[in-house]
N, C-alpha and C. Protein backbone atom coordinates (compact mmCIF):
# COMPACT_ATOMS: atom_id res chain seq x y z
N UNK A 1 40.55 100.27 151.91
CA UNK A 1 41.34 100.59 150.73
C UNK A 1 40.42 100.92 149.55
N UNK A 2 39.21 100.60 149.62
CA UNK A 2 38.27 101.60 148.91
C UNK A 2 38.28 102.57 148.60
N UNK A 3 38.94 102.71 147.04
CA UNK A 3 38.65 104.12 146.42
C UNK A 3 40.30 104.58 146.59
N UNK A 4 40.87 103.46 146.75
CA UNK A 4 42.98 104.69 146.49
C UNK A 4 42.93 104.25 145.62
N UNK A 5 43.83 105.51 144.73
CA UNK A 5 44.11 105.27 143.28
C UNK A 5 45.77 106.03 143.58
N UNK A 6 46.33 105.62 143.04
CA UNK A 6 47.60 105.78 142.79
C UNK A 6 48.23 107.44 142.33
N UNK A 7 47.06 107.76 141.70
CA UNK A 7 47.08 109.17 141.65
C UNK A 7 46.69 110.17 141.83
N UNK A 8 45.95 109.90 143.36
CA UNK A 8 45.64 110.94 144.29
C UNK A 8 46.59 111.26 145.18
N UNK A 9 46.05 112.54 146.05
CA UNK A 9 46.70 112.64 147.01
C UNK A 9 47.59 111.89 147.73
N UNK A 10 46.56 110.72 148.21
CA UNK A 10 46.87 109.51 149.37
C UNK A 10 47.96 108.62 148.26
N UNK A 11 47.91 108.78 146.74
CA UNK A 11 48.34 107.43 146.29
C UNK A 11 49.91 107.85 146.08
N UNK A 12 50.15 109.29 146.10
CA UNK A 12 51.38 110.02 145.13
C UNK A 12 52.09 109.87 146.88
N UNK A 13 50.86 110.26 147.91
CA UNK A 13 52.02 110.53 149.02
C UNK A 13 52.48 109.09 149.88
N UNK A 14 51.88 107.73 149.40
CA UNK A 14 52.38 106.65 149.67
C UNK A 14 53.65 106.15 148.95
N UNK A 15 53.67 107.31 147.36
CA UNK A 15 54.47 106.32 146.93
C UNK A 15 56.03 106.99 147.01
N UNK A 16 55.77 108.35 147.40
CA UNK A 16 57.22 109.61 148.51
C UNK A 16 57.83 108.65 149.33
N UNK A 17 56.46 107.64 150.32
CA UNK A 17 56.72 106.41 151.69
C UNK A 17 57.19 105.42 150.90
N UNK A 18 57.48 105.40 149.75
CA UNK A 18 57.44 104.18 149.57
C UNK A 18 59.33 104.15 148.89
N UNK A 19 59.27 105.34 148.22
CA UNK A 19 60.67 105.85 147.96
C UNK A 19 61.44 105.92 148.94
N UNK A 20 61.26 106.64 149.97
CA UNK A 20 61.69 106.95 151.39
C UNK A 20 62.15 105.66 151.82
N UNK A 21 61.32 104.61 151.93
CA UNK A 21 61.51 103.67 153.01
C UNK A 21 62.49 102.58 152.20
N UNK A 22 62.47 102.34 150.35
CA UNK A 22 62.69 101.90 149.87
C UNK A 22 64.35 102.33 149.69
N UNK A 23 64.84 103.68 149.43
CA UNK A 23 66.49 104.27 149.32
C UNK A 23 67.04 103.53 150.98
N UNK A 24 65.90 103.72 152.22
CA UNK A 24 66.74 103.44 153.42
C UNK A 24 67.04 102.24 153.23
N UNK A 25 66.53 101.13 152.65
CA UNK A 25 66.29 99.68 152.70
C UNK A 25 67.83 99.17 152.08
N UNK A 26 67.69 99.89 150.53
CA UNK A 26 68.48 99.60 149.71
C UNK A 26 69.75 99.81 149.98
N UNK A 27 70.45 101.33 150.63
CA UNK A 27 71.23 101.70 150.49
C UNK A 27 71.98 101.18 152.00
N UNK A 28 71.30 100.15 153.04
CA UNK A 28 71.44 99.77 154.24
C UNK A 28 71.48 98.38 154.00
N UNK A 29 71.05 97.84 153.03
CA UNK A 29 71.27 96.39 152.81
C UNK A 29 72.67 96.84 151.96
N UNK A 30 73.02 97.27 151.24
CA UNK A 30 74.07 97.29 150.48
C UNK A 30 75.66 97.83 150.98
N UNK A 31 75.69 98.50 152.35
CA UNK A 31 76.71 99.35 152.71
C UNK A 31 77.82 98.38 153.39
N UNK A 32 77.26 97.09 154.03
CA UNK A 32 78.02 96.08 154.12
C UNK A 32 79.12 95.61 152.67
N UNK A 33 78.19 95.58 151.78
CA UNK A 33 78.86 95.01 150.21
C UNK A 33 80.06 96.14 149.79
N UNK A 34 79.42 97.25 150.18
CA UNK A 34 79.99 98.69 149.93
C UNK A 34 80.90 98.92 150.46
N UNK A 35 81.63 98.62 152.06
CA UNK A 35 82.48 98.97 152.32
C UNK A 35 83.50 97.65 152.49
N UNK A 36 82.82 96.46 152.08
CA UNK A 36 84.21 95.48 151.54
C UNK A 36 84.35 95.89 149.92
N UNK A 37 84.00 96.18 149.13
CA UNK A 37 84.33 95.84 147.65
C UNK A 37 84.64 97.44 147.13
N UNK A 38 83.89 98.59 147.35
CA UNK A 38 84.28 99.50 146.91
C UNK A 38 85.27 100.09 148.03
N UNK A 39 85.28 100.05 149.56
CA UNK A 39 86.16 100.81 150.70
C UNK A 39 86.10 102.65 150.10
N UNK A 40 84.95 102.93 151.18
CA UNK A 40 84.96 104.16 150.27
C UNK A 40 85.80 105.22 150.64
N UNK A 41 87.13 104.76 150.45
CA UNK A 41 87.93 105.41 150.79
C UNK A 41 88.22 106.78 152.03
N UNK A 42 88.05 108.17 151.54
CA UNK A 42 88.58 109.28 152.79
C UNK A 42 87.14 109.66 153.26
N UNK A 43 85.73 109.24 152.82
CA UNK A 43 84.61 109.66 153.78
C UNK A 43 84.60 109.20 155.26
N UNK A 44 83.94 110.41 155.85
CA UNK A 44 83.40 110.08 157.74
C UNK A 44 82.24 109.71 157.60
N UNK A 45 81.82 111.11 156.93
CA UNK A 45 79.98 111.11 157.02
C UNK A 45 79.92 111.45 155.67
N UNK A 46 80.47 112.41 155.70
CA UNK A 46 79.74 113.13 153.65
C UNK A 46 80.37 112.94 152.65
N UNK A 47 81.29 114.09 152.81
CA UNK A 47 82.19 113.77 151.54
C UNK A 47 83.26 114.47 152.05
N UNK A 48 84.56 114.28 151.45
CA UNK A 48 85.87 114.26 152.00
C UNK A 48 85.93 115.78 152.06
N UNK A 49 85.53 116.06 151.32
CA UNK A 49 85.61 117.65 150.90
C UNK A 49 85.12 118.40 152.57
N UNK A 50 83.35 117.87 152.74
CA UNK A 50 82.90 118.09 153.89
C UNK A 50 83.16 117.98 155.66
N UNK A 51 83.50 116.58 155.26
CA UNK A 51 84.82 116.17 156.35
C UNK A 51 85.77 116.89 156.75
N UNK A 52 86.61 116.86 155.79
CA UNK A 52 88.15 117.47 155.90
C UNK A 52 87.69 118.80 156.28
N UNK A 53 86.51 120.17 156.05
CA UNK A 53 86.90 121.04 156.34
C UNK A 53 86.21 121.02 157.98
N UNK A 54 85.26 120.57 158.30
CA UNK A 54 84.65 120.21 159.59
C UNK A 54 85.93 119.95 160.21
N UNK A 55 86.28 118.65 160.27
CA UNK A 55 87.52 117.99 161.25
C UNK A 55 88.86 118.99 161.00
N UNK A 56 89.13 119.84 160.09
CA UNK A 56 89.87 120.58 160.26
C UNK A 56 91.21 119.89 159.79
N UNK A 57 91.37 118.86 159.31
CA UNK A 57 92.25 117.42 158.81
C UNK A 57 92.08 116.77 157.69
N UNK A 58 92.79 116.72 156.54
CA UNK A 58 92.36 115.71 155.48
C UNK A 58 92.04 114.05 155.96
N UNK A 59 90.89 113.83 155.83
CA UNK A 59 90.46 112.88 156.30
C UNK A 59 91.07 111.82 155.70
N UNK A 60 91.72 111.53 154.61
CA UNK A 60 92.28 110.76 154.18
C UNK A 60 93.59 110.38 154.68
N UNK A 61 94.12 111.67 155.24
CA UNK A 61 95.60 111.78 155.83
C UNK A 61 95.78 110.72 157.39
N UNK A 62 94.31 111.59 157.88
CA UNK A 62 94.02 111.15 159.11
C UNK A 62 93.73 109.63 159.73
N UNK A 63 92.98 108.94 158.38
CA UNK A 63 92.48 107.32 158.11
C UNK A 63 94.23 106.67 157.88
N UNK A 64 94.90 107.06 157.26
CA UNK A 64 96.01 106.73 157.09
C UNK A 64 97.01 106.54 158.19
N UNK A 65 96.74 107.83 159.14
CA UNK A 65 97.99 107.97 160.00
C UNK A 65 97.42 107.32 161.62
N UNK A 66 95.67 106.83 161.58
CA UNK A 66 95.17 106.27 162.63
C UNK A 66 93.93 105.30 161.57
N UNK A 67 94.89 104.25 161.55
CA UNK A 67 94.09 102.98 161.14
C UNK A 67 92.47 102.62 162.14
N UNK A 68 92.94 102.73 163.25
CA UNK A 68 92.01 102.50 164.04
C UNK A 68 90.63 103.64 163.63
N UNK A 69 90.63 105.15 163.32
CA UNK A 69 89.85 105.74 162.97
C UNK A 69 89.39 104.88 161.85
N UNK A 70 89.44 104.33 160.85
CA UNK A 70 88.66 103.90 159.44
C UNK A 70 88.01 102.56 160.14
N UNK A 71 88.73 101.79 161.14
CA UNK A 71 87.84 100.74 161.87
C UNK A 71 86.66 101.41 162.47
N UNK A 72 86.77 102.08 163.10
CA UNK A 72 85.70 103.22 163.99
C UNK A 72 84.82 103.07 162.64
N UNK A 73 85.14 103.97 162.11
CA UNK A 73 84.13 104.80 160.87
C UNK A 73 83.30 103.30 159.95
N UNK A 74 84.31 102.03 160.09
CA UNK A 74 83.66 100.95 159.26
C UNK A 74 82.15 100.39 160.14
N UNK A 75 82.76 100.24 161.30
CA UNK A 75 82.17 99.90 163.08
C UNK A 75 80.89 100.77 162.53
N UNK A 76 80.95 102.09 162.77
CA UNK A 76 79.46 103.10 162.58
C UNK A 76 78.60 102.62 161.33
N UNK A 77 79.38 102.77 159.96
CA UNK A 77 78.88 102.37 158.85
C UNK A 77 77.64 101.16 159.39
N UNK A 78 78.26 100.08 159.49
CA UNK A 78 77.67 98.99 159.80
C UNK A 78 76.07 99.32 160.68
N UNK A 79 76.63 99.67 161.92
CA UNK A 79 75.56 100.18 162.74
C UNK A 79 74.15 101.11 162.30
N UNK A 80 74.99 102.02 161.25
CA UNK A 80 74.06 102.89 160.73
C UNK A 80 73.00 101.97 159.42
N UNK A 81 73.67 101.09 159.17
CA UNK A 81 73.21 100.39 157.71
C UNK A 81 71.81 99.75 158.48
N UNK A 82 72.20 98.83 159.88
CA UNK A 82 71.11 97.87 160.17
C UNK A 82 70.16 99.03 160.61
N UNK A 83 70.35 100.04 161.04
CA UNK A 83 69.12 100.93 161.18
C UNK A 83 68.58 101.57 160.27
N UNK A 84 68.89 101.68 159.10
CA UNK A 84 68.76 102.44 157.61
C UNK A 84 67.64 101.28 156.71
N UNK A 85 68.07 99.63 157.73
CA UNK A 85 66.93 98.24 156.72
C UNK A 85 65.84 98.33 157.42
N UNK A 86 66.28 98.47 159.30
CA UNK A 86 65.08 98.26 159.94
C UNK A 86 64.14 99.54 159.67
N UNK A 87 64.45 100.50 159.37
CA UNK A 87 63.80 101.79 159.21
C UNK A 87 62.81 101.16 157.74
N UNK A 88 63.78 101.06 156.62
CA UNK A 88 63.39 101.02 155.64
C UNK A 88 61.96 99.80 155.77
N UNK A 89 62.24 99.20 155.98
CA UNK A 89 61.59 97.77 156.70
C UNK A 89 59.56 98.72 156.79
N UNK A 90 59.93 98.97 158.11
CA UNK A 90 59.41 99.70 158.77
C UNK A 90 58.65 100.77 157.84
N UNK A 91 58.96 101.83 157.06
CA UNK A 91 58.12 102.44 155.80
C UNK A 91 57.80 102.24 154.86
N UNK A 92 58.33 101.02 154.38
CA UNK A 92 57.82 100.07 153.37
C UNK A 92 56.30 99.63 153.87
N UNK A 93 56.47 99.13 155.17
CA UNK A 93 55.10 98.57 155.86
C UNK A 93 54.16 99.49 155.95
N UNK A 94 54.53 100.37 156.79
CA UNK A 94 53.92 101.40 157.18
C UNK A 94 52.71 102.18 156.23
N UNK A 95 53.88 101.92 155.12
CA UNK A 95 53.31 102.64 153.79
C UNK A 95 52.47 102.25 152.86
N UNK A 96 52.47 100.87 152.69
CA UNK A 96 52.14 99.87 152.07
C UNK A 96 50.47 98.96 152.72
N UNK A 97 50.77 98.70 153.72
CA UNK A 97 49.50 98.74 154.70
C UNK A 97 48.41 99.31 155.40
N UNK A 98 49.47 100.29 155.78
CA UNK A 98 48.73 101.54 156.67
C UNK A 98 48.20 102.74 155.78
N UNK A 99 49.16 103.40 155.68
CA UNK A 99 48.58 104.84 154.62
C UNK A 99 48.02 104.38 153.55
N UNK A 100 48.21 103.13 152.69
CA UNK A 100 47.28 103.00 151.38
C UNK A 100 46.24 102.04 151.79
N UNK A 101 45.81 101.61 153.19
CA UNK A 101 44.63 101.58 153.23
C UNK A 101 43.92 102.74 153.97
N UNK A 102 44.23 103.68 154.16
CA UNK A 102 43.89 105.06 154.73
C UNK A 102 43.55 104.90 156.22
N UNK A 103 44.64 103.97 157.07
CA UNK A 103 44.67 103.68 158.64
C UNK A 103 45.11 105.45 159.31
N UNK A 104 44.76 105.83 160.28
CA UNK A 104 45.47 106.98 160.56
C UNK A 104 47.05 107.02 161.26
N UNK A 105 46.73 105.42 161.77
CA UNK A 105 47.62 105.40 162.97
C UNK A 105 48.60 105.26 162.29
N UNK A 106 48.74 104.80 160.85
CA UNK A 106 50.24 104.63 160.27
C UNK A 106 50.60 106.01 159.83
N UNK A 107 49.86 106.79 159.64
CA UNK A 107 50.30 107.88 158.78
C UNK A 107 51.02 108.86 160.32
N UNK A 108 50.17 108.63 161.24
CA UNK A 108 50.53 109.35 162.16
C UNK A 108 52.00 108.65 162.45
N UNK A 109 52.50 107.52 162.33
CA UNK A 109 53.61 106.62 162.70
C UNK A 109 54.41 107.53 161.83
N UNK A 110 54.11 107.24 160.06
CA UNK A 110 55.45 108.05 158.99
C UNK A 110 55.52 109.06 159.14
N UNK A 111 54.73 109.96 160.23
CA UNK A 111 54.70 111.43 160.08
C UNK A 111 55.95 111.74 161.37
N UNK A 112 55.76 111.15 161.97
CA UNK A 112 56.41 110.86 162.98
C UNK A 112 57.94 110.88 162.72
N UNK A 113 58.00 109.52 161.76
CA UNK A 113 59.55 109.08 161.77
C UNK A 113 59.96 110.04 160.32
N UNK A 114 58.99 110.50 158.99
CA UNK A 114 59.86 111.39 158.50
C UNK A 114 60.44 112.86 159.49
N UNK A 115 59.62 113.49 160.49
CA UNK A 115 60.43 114.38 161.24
C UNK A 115 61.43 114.47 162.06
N UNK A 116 61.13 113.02 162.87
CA UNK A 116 62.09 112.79 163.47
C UNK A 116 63.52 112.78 162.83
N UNK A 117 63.49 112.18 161.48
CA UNK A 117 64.52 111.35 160.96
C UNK A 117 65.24 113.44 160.89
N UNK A 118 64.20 113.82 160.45
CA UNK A 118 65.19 115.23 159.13
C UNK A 118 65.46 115.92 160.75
N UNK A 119 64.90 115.96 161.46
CA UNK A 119 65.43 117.00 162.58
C UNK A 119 66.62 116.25 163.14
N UNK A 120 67.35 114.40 163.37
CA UNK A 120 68.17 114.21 163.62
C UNK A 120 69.18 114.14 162.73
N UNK A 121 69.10 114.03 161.50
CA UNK A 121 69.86 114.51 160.35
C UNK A 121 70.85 115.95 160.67
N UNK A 122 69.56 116.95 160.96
CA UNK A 122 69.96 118.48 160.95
C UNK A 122 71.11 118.54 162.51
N UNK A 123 70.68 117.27 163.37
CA UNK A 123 71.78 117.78 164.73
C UNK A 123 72.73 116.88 164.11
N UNK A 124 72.73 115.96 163.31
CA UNK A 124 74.01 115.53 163.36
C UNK A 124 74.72 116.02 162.43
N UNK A 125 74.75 116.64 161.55
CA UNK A 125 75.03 118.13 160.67
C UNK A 125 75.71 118.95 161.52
N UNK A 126 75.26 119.54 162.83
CA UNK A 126 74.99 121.02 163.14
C UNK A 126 77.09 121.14 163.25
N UNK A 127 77.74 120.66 163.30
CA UNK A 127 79.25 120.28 163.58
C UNK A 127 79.96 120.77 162.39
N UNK A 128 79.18 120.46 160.97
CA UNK A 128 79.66 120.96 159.50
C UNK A 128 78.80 122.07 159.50
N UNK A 129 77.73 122.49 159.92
CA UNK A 129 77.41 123.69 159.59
C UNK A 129 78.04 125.03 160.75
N UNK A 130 78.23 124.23 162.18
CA UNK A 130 79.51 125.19 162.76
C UNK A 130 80.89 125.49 162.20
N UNK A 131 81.35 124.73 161.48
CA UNK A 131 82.66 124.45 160.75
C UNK A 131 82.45 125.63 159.40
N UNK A 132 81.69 125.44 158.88
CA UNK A 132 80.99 126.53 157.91
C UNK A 132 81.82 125.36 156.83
N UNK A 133 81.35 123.76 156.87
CA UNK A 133 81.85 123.11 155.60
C UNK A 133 81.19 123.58 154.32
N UNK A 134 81.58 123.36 153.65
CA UNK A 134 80.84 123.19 152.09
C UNK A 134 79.93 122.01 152.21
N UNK A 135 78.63 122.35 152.04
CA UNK A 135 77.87 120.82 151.84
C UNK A 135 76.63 121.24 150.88
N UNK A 136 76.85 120.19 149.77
CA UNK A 136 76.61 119.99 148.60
C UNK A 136 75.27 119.00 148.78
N UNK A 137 74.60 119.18 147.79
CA UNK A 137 73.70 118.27 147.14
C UNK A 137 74.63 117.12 147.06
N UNK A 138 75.93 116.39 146.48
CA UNK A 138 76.27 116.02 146.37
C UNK A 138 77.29 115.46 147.18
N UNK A 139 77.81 116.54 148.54
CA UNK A 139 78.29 116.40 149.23
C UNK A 139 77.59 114.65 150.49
N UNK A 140 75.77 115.15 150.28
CA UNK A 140 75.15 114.64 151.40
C UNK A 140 75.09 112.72 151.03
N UNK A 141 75.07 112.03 151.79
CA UNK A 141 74.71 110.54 151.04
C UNK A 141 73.17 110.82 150.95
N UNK A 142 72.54 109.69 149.87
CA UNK A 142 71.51 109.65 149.31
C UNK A 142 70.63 109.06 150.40
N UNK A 143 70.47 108.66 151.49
CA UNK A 143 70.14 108.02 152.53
C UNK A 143 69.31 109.26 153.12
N UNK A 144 70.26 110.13 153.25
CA UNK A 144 69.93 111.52 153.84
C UNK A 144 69.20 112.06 153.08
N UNK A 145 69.34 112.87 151.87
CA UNK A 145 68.73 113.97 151.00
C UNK A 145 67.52 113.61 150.38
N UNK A 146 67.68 111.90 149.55
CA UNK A 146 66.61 111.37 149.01
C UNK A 146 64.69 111.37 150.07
N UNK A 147 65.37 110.54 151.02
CA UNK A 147 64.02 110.63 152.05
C UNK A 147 63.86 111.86 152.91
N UNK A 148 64.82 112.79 153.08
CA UNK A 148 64.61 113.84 153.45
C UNK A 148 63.47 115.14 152.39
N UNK A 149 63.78 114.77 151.70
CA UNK A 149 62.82 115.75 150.28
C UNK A 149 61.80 114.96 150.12
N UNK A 150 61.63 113.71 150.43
CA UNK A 150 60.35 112.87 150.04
C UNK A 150 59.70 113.22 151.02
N UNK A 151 59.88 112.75 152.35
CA UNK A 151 58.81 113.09 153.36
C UNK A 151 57.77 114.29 153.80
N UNK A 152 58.69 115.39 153.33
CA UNK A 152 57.55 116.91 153.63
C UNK A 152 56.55 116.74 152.75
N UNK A 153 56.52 116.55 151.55
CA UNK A 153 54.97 116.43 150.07
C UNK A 153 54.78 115.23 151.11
N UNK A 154 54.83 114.11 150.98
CA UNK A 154 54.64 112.84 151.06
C UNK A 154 53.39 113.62 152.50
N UNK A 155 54.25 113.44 153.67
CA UNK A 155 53.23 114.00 154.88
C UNK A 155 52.36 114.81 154.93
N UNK A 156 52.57 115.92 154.11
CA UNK A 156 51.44 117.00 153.39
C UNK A 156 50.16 116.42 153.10
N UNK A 157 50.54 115.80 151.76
CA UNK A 157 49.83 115.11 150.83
C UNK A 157 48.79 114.02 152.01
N UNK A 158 49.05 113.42 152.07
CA UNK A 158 48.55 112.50 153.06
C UNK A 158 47.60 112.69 154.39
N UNK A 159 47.90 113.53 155.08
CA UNK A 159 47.47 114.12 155.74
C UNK A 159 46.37 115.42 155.21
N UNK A 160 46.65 115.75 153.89
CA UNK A 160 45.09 116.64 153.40
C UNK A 160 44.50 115.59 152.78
N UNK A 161 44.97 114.39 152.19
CA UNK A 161 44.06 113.62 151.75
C UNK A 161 43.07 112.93 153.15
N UNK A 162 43.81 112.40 154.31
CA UNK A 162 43.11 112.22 155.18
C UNK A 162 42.15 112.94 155.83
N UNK A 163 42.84 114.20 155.77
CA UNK A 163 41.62 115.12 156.22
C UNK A 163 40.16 115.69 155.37
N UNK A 164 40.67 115.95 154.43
CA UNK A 164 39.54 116.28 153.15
C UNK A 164 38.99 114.54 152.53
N UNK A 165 39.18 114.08 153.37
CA UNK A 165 38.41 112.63 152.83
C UNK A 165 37.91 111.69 153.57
């Protein structure tokens, strides 16, 4: 860890890992709290808007007229949350240990799981982008878009700092 400074290469693209791993953490510890106290009402995946034109159904109509669908969708929530802490978990460390002491094997690990993550993002998409939904900046949850835009600089960065250093 000799010689990182926070505002190099290595230090700006730990702290992309550190955002990244930190939105998955947060927003996966919290979705439990989230869907007893706020119930976020007509979302599947994005936004109702996105939903409804994909499924071809106001999703709100649909949660209404098959209770059992919003159990489903609570059921996934859940599932998706404990993988959103262990992830987060996981690039917090990664990031924190590995890349800011300039290990390769971690960087090669976050390089790893930011691609993985955005290329399974993009197939589980590919259904609203056959649908030709509307999907918004705003449309996407922050889970998605936030660490998705962090990881490309972040892996860049990191990887020329490793290499040029």
């Amino acid at each position: 860890m000799d010689g990182f400074s926070w505002s190099s290469k290595a230090g700006v693209a730990v702290i992309l890992f550190l955002v990244a791993g930190g939105v998955h953490l947060l927003i996966g510890a919290l979705t439990p709290f989230a869907l007893r106290m706020m119930q976020p009402g007509n979302i599947l995946l994005l936004s109702e808007r996105s939903d409804s034109a994909t499924y071809n159904r106001s999703t709100g109509e649909w949660m209404s007229t098959e209770p059992a669908l919003r159990t489903y969708r609570n059921v996934v929530f859940h599932v998706v949350a404990g993988l959103l802490v262990a992830a987060g978990v996981m690039e917090l460390l990664l990031a924190w240990f590995g890349v800011r002491a300039g290990m390769a094997w971690a960087l090669v690990a976050l390089s790893f799981v930011g691609g993985a993550t955005i290329l399974f993002w993009l197939v589980a998409l590919t259904p609203y982008f056959q649908a030709g939904a509307p999907i918004g900046l705003g449309d996407l949850p922050p889970f998605m878009w936030i660490p998705s835009m962090a990881y490309p600089p972040a892996i860049l960065l990191a990887w020329w700092a490793h290499l040029s250093g």
